[in-house]
Protein backbone atom coordinates (compact mmCIF):
# COMPACT_ATOMS: atom_id res chain seq x y z
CA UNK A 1 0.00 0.00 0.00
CA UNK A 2 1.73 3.72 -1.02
CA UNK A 3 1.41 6.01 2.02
CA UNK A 4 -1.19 8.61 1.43
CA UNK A 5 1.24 11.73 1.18
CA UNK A 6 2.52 9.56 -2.30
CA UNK A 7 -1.14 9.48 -3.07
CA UNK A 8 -1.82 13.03 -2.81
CA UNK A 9 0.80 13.64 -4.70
CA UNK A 10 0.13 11.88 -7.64
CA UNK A 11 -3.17 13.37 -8.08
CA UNK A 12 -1.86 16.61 -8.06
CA UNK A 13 -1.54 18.12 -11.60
CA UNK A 14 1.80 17.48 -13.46
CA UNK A 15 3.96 20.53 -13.03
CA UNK A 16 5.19 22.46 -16.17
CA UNK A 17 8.58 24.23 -15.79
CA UNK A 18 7.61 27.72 -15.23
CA UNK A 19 9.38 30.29 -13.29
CA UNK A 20 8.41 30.78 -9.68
CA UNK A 21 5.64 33.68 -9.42
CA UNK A 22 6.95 34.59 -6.04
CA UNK A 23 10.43 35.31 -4.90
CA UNK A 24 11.99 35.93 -1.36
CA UNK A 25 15.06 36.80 0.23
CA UNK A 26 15.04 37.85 3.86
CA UNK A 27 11.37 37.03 4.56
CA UNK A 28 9.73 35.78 7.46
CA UNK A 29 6.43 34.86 8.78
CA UNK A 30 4.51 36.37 5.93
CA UNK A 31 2.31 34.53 3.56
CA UNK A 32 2.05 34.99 -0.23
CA UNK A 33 -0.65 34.28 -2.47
CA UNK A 34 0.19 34.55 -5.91
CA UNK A 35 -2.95 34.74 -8.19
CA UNK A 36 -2.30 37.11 -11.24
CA UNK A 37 0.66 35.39 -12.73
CA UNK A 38 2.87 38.08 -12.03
CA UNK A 39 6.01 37.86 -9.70
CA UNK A 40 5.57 38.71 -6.58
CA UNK A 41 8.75 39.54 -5.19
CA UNK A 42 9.70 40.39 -1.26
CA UNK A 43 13.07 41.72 0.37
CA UNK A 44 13.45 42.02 4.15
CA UNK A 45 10.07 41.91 5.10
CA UNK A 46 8.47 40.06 7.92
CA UNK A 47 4.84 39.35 8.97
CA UNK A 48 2.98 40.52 6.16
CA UNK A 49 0.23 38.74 3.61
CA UNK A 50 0.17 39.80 0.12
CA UNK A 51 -2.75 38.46 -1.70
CA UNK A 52 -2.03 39.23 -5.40
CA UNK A 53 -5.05 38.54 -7.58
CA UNK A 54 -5.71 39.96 -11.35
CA UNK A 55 -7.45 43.00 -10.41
CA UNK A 56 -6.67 43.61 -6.99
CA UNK A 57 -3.41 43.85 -4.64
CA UNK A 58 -3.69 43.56 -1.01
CA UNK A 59 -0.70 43.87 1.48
CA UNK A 60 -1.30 44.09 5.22
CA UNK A 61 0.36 42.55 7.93
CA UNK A 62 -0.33 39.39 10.14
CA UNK A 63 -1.54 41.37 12.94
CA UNK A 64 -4.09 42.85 11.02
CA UNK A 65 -4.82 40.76 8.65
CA UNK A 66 -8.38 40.23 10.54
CA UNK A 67 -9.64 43.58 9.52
CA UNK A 68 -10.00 43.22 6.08
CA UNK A 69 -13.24 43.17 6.27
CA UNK A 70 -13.66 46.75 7.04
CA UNK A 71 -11.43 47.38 3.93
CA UNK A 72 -13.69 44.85 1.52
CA UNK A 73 -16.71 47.11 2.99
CA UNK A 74 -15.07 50.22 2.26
CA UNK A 75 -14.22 49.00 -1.50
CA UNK A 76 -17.87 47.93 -1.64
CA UNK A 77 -19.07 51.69 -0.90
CA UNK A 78 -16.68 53.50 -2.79
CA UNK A 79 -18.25 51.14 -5.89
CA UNK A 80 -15.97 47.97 -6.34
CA UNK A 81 -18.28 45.65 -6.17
CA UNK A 82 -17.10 43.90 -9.44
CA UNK A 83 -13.77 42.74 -7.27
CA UNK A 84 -15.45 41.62 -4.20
């Protein structure tokens, strides 16, 4: 029987070659999410999430990464509804 991590793995879509869409050097305890296909690149900065989508950018840190909701509500009135 193939332990389960070998499992997962396999179903996991082949991976093509393609350069890395994010780069660090000096980073901790932040978190990255790379969706626009861009590079996303981060020098000496610590604690913060980046959430890079096609239409929208948003960099806060960990601490206060909770209170995006006020910010989503504050796109939402100032007429962004087409990104939230």
């Amino acid at each position: 029987m193939r332990p389960l991590i070998d499992l997962l793995l396999s179903s996991l879509p082949t991976r093509t070659h393609a350069p890395p869409t994010v780069l660090t050097e000096q980073v901790a305890g932040g978190i990255v999410v790379p969706g626009s296909g861009r590079l996303v690149a981060c020098l000496g900065v610590d604690d913060l999430v980046i959430v890079d989508m096609p239409d929208t950018l948003l960099v806060t840190t960990r601490a206060r990464s909770q209170e995006v909701k006020r910010l989503v509500k504050k796109a939402k009135d100032a007429g962004w509804r087409q990104l939230l």
